[in-house]
PDB file of N, CA and C in Angstrom:
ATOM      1  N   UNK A   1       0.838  -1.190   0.000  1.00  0.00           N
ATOM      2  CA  UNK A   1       0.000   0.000   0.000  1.00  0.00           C
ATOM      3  C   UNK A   1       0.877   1.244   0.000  1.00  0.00           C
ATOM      4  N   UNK A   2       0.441   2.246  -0.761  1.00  0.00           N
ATOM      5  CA  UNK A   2       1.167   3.363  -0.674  1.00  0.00           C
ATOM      6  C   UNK A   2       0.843   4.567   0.271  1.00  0.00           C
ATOM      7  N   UNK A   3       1.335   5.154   0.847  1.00  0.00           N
ATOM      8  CA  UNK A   3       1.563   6.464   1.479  1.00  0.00           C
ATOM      9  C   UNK A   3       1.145   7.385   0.323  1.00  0.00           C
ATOM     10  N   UNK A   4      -0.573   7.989   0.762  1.00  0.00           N
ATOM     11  CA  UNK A   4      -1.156   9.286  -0.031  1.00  0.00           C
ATOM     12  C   UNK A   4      -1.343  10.294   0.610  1.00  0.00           C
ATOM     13  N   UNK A   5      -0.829  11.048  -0.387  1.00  0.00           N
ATOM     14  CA  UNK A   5      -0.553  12.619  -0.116  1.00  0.00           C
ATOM     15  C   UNK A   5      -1.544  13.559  -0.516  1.00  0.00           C
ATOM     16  N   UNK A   6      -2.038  14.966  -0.464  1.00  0.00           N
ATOM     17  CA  UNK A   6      -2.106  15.762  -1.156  1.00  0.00           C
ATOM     18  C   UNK A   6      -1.801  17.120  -1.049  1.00  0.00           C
ATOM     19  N   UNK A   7      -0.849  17.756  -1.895  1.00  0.00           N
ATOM     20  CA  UNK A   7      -0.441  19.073  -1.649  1.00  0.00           C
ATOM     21  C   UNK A   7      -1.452  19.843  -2.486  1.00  0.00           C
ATOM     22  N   UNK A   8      -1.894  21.311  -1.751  1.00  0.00           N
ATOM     23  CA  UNK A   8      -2.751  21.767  -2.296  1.00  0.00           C
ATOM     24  C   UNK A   8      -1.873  23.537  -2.552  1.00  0.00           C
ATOM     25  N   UNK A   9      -2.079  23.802  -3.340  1.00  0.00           N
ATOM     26  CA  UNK A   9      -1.794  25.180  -2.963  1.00  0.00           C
ATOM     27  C   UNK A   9      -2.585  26.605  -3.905  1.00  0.00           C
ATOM     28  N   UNK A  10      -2.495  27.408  -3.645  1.00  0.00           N
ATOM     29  CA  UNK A  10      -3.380  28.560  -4.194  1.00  0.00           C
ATOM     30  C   UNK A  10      -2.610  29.388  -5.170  1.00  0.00           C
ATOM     31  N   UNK A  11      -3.688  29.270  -6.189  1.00  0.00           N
ATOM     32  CA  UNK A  11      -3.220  30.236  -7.851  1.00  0.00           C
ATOM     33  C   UNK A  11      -4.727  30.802  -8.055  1.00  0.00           C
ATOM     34  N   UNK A  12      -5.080  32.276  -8.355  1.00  0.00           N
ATOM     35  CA  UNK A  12      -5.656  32.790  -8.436  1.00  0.00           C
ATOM     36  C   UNK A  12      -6.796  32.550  -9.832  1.00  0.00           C
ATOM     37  N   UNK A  13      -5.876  32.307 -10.405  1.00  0.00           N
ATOM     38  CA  UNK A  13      -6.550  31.665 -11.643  1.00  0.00           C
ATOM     39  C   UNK A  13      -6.765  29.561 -11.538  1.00  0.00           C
ATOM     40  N   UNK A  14      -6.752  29.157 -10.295  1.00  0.00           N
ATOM     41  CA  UNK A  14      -7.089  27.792 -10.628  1.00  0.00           C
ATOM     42  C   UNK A  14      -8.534  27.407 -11.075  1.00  0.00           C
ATOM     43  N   UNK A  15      -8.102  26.100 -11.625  1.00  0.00           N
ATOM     44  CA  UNK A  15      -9.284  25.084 -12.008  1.00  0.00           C
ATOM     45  C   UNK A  15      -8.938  23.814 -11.501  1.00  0.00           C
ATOM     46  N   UNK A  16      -9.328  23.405 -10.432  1.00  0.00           N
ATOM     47  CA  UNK A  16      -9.098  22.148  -9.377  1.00  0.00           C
ATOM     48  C   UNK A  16      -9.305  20.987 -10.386  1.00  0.00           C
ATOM     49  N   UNK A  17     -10.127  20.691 -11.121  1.00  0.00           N
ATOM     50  CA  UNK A  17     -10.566  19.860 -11.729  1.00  0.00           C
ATOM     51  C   UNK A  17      -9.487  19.706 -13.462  1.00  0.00           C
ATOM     52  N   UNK A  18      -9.133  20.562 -13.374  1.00  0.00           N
ATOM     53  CA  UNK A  18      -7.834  20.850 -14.596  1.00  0.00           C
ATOM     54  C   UNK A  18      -6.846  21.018 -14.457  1.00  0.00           C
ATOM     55  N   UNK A  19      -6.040  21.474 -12.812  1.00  0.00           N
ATOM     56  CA  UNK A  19      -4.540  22.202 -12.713  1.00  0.00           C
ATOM     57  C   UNK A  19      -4.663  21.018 -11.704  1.00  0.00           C
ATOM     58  N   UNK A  20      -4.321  19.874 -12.018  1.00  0.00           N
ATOM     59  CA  UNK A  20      -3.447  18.741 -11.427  1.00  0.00           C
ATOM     60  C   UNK A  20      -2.721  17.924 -11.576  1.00  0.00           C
ATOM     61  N   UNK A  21      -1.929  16.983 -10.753  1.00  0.00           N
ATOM     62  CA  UNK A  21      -1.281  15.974 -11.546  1.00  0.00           C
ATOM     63  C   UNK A  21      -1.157  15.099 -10.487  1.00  0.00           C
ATOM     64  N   UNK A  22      -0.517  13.813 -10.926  1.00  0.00           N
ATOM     65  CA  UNK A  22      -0.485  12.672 -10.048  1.00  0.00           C
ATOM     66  C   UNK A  22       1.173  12.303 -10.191  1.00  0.00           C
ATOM     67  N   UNK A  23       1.854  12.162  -9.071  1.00  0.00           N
ATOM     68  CA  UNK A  23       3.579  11.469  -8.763  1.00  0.00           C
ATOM     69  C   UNK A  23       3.170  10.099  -7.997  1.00  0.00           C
ATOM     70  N   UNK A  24       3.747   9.270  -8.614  1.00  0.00           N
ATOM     71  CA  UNK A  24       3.779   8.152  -7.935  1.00  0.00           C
ATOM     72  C   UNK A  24       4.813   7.170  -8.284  1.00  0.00           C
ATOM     73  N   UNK A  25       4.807   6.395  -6.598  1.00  0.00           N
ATOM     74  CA  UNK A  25       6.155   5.075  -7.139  1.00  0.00           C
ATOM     75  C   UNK A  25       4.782   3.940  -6.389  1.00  0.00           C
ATOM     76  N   UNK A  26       5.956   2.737  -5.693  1.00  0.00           N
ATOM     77  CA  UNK A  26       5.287   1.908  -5.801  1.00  0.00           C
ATOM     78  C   UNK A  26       4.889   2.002  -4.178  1.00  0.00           C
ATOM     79  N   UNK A  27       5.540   3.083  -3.436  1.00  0.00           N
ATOM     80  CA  UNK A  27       5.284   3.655  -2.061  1.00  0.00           C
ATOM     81  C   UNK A  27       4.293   4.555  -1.736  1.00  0.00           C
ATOM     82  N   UNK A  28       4.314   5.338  -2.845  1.00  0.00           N
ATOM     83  CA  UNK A  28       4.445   7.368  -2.452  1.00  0.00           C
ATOM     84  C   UNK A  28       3.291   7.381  -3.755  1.00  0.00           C
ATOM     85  N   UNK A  29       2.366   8.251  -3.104  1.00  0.00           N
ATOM     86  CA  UNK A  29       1.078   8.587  -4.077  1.00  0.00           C
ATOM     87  C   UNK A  29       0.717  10.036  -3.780  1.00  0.00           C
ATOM     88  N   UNK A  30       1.877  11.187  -4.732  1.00  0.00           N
ATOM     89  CA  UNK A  30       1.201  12.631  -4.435  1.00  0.00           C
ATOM     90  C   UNK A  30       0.270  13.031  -5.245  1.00  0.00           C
ATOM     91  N   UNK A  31      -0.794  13.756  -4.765  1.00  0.00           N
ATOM     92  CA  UNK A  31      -1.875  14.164  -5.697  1.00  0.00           C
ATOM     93  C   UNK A  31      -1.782  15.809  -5.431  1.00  0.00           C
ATOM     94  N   UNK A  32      -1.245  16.564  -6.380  1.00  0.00           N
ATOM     95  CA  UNK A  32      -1.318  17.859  -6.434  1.00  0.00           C
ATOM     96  C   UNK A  32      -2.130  18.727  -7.273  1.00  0.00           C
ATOM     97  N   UNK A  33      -3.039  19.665  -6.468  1.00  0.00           N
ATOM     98  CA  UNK A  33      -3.953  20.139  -6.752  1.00  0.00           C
ATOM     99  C   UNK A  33      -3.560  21.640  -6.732  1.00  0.00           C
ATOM    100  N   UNK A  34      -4.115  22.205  -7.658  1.00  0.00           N
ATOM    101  CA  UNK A  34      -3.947  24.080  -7.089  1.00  0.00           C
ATOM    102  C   UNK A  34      -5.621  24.461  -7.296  1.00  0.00           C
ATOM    103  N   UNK A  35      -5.990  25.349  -6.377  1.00  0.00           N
ATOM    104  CA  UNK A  35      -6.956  25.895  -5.801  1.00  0.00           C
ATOM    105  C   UNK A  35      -6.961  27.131  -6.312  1.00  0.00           C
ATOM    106  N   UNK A  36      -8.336  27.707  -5.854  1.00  0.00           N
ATOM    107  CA  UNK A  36      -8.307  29.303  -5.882  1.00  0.00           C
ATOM    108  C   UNK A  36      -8.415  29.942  -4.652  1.00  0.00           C
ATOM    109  N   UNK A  37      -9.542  29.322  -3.846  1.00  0.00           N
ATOM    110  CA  UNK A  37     -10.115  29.553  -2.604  1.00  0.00           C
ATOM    111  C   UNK A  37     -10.186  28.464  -1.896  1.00  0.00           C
ATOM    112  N   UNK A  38     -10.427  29.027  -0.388  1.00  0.00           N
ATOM    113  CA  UNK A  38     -10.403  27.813   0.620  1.00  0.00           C
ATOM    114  C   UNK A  38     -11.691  27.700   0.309  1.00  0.00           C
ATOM    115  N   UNK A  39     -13.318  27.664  -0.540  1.00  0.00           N
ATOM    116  CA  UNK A  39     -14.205  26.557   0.014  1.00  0.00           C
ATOM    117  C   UNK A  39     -12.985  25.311  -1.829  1.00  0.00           C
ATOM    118  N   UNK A  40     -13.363  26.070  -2.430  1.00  0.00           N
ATOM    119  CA  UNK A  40     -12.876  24.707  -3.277  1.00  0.00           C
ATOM    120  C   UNK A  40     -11.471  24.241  -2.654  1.00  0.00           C
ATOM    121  N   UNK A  41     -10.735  24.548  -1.436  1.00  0.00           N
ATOM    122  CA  UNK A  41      -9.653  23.787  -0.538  1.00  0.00           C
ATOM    123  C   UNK A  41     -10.433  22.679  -0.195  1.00  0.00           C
ATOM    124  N   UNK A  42     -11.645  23.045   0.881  1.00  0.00           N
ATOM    125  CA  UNK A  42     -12.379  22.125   1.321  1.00  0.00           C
ATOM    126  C   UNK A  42     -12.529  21.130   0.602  1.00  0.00           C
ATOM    127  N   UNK A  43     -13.441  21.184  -0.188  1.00  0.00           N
ATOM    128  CA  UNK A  43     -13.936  20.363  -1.478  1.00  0.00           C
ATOM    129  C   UNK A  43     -13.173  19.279  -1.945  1.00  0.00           C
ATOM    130  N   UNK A  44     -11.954  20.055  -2.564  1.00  0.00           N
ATOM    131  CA  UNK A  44     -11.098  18.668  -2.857  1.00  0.00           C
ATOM    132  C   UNK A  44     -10.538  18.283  -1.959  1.00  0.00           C
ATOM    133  N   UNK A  45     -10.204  18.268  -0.398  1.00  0.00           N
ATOM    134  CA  UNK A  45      -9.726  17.891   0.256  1.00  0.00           C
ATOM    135  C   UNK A  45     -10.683  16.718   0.718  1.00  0.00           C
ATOM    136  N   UNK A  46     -11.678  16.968   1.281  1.00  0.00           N
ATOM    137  CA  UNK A  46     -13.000  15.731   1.126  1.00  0.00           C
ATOM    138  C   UNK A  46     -12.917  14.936   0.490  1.00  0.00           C
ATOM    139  N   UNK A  47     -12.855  15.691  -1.089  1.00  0.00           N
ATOM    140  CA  UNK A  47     -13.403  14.353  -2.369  1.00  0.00           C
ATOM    141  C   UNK A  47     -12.321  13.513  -1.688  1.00  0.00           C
ATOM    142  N   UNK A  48     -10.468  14.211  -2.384  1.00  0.00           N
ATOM    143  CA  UNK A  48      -9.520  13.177  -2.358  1.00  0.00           C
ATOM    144  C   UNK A  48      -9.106  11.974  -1.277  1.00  0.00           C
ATOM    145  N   UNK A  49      -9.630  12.407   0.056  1.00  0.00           N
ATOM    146  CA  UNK A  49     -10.127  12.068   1.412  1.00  0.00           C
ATOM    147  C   UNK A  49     -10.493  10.351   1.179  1.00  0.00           C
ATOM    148  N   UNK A  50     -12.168  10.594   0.916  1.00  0.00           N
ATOM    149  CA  UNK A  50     -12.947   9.633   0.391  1.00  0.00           C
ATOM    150  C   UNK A  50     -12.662   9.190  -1.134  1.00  0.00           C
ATOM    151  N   UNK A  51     -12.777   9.313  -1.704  1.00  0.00           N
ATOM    152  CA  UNK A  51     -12.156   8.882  -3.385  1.00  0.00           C
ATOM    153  C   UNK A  51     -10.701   8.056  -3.405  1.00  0.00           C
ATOM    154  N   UNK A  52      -9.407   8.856  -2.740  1.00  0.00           N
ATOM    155  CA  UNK A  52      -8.129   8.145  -2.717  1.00  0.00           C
ATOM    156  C   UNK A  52      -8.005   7.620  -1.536  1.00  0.00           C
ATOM    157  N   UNK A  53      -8.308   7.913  -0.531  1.00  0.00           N
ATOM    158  CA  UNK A  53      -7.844   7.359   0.659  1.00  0.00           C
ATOM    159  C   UNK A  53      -6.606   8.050   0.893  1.00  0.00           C
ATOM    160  N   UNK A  54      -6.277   9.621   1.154  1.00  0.00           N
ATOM    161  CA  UNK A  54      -5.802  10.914   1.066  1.00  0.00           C
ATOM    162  C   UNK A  54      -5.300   9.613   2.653  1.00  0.00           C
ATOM    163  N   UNK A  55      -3.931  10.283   2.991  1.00  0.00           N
ATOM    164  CA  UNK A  55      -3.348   9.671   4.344  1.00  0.00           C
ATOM    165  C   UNK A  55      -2.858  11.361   5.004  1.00  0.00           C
ATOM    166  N   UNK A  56      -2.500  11.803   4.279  1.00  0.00           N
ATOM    167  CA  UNK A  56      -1.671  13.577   4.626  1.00  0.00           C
ATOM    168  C   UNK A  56      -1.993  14.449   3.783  1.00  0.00           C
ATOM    169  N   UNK A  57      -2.582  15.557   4.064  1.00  0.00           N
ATOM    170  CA  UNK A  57      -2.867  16.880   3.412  1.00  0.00           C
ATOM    171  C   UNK A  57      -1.642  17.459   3.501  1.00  0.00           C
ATOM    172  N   UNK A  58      -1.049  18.352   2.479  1.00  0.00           N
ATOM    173  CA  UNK A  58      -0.002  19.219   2.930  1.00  0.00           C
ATOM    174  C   UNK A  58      -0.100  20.936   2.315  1.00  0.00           C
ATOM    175  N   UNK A  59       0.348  21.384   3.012  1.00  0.00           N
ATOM    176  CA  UNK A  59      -0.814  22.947   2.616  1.00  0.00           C
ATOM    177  C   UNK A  59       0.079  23.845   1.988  1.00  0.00           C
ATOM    178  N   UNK A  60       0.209  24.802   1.335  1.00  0.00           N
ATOM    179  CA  UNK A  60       1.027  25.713   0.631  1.00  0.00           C
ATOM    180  C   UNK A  60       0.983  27.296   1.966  1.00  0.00           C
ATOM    181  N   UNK A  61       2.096  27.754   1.891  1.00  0.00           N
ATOM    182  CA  UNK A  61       2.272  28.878   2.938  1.00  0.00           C
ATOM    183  C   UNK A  61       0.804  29.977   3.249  1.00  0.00           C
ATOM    184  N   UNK A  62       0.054  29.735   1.817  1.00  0.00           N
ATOM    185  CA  UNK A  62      -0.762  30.946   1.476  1.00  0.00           C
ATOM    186  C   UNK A  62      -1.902  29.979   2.736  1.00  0.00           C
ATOM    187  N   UNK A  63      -2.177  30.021   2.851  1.00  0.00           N
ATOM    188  CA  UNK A  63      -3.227  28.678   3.847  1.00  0.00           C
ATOM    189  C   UNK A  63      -3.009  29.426   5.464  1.00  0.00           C
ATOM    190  N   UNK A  64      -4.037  29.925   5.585  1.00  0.00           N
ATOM    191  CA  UNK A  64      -4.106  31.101   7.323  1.00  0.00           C
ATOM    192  C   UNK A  64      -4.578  29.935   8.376  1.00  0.00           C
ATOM    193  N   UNK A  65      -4.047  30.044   9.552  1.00  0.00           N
ATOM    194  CA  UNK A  65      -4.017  29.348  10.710  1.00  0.00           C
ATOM    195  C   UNK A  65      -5.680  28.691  10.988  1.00  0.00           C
ATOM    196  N   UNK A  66      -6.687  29.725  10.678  1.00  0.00           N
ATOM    197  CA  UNK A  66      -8.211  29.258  10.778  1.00  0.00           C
ATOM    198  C   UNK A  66      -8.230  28.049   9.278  1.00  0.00           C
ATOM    199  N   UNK A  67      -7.903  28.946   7.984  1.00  0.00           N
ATOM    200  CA  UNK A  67      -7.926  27.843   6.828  1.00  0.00           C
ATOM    201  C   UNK A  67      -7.807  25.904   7.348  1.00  0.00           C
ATOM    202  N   UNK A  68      -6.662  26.555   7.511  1.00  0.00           N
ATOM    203  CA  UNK A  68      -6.097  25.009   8.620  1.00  0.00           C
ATOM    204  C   UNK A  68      -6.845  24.452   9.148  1.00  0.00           C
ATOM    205  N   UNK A  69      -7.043  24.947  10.164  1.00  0.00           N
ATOM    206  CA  UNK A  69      -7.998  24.203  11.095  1.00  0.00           C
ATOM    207  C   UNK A  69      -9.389  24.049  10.294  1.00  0.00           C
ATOM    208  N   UNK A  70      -9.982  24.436   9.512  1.00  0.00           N
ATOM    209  CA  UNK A  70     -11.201  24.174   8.582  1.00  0.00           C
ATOM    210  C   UNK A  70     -10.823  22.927   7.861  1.00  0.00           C
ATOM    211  N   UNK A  71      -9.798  22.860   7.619  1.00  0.00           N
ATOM    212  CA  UNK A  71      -9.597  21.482   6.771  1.00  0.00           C
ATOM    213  C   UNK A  71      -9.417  20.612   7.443  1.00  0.00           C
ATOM    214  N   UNK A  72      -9.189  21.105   8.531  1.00  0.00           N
ATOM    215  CA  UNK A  72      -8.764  19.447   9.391  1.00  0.00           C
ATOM    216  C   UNK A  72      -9.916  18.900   9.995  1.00  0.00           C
ATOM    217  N   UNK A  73     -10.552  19.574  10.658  1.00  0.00           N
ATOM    218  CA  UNK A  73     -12.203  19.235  10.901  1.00  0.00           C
ATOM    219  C   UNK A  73     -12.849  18.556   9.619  1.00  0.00           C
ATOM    220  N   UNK A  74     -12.482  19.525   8.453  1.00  0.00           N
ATOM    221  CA  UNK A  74     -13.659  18.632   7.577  1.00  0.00           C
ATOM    222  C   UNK A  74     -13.058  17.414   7.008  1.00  0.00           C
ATOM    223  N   UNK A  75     -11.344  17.010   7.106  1.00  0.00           N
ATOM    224  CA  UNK A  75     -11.849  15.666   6.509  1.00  0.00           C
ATOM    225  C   UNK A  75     -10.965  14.683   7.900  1.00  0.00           C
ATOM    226  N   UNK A  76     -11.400  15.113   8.706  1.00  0.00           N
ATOM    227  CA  UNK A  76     -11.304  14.075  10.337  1.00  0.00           C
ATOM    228  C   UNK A  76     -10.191  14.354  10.905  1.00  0.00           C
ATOM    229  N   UNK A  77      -9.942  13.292  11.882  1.00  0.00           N
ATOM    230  CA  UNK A  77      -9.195  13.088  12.896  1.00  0.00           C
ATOM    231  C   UNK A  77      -7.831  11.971  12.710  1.00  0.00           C
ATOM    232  N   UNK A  78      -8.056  11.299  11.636  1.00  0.00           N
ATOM    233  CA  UNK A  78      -7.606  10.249  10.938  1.00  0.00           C
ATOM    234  C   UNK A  78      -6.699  10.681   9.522  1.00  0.00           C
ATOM    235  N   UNK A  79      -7.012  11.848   9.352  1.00  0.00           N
ATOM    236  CA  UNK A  79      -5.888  12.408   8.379  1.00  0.00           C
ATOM    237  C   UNK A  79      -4.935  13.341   8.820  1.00  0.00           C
ATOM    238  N   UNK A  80      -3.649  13.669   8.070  1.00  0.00           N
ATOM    239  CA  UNK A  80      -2.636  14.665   8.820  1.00  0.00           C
ATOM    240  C   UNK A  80      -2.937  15.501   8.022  1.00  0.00           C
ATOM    241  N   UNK A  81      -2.789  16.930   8.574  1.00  0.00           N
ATOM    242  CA  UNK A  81      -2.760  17.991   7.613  1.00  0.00           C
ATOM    243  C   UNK A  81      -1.653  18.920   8.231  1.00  0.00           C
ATOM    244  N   UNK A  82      -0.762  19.275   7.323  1.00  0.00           N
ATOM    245  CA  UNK A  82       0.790  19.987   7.371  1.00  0.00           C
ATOM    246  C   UNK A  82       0.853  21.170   6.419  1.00  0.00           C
ATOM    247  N   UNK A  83       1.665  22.179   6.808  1.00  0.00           N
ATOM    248  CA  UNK A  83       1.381  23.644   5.944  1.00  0.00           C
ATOM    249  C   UNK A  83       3.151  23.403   5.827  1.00  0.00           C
ATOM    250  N   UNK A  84       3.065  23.738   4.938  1.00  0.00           N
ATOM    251  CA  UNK A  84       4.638  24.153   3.934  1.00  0.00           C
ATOM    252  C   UNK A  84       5.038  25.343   4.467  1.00  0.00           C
ATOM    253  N   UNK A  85       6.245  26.193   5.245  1.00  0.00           N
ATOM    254  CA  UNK A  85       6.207  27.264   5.668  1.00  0.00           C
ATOM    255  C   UNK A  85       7.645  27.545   5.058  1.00  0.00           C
ATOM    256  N   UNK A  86       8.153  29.355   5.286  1.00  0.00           N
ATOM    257  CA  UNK A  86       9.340  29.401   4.842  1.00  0.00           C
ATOM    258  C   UNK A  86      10.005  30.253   5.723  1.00  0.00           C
ATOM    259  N   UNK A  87      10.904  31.083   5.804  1.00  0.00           N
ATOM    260  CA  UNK A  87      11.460  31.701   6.865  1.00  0.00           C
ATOM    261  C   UNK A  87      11.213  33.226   6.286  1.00  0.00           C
ATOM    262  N   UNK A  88      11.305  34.123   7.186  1.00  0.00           N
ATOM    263  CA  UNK A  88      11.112  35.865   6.546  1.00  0.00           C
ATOM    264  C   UNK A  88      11.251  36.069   5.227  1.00  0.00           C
ATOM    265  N   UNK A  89      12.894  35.845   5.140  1.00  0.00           N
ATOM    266  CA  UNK A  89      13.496  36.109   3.912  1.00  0.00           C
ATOM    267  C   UNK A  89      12.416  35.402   2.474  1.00  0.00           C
ATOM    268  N   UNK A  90      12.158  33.997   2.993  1.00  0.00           N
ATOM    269  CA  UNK A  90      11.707  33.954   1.228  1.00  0.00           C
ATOM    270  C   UNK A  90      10.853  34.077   1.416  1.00  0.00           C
ATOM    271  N   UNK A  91       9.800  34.077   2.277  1.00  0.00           N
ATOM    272  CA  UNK A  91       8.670  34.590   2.216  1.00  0.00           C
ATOM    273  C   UNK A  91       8.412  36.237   1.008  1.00  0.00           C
ATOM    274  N   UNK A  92       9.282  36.886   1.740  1.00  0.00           N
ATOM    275  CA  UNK A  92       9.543  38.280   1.063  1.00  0.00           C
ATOM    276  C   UNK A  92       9.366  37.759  -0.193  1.00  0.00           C
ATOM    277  N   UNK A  93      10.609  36.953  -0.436  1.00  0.00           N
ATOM    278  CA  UNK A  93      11.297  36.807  -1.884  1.00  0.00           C
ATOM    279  C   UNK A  93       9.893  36.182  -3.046  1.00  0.00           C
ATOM    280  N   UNK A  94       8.961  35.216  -2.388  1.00  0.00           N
ATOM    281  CA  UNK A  94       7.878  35.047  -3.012  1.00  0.00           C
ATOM    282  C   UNK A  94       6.663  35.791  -2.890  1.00  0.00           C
ATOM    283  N   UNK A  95       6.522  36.417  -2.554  1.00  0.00           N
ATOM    284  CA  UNK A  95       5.532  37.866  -2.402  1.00  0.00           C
ATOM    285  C   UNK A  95       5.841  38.872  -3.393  1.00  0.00           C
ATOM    286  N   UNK A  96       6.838  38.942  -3.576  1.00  0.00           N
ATOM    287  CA  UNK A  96       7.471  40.083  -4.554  1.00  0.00           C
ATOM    288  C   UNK A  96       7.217  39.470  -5.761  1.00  0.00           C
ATOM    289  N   UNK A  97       7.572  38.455  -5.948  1.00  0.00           N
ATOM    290  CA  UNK A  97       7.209  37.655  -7.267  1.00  0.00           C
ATOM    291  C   UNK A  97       6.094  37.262  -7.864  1.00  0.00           C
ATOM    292  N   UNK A  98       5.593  37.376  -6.512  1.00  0.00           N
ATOM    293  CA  UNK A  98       3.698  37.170  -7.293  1.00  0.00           C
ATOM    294  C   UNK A  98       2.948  38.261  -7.084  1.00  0.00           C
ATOM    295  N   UNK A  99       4.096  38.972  -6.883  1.00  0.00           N
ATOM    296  CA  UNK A  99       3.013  40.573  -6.981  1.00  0.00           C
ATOM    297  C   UNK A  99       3.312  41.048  -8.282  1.00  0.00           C
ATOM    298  N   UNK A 100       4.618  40.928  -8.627  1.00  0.00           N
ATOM    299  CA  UNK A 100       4.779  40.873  -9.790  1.00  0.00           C
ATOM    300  C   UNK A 100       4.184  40.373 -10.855  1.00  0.00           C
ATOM    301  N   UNK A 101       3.700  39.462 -10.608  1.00  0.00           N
ATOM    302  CA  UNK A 101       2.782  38.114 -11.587  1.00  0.00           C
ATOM    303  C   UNK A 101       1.422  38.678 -11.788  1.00  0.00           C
ATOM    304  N   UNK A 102       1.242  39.401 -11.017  1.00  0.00           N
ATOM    305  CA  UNK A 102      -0.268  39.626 -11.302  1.00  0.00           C
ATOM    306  C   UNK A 102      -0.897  39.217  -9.884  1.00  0.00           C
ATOM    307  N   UNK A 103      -0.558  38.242  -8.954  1.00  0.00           N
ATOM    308  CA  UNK A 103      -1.301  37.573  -8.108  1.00  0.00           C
ATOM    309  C   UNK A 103      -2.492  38.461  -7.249  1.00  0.00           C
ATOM    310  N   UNK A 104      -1.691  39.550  -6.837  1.00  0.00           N
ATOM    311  CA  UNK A 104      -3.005  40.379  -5.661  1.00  0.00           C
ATOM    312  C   UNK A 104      -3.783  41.525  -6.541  1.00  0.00           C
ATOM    313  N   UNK A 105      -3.628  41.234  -7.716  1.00  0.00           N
ATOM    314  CA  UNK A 105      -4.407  42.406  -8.409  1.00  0.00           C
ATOM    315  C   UNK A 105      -6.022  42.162  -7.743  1.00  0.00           C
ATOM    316  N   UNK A 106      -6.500  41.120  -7.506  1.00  0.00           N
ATOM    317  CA  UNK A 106      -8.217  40.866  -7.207  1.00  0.00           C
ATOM    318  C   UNK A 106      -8.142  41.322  -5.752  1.00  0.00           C
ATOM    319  N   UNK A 107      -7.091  41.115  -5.023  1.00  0.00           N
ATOM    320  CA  UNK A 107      -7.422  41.679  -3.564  1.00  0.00           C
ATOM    321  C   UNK A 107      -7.281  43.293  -3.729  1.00  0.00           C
ATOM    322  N   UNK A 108      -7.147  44.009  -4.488  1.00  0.00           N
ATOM    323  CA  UNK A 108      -6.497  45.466  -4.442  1.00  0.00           C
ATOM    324  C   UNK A 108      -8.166  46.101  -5.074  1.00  0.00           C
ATOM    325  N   UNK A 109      -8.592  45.314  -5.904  1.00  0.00           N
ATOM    326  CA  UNK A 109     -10.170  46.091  -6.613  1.00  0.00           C
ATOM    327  C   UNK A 109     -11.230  46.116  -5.418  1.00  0.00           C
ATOM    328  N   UNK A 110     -10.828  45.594  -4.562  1.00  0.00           N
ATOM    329  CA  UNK A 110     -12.441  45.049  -3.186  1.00  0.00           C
ATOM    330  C   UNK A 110     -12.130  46.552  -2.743  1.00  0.00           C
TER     331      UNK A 110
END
């Protein structure tokens, strides 16, 4: 049996159902998903849950301390869920880059 994963992380422009892919050996089963928002976080975190038999969630930095805890409630007590974190510096260093990208243009129009 393999050890399943899923890393999720947030792109402003995702399509959960289109921006994925599957890594696997004969151990290790990652299922990587990119999101837009935490309810479609939820969502596929459930499906892949029930559907794969998800063993560890693993979360991308953008994912807020409540986010977290929303996912872990909704798919139990029986799954791990882990956030990817980075230290000051690259934090900076990837903020700058996706501000660059376009990323917070939708938070700046509200």
């Amino acid at each position: 049996m393999a050890f399943k994963v899923a890393f999720l992380a947030h792109a402003p422009d995702a399509e959960p159902e289109k921006h994925r892919c599957l890594v696997e050996t004969s151990k290790y089963k990652l299922f990587v998903v990119l999101v837009k928002n935490q309810s479609q976080a939820i969502e596929v975190c459930k499906k892949l849950v029930k559907e794969e038999g998800i063993h560890s969630i693993l979360l991308c930095p953008g994912f807020t301390h409540r986010d977290i805890a929303d996912i872990a409630e909704a798919v139990g007590k029986n799954v791990a869920v882990a956030v990817a974190r980075g230290d000051g510096p690259s934090s900076r260093v990837s903020k700058e880059i996706m501000k660059k990208e376009g990323w917070f243009k939708e938070l700046n129009q509200n």
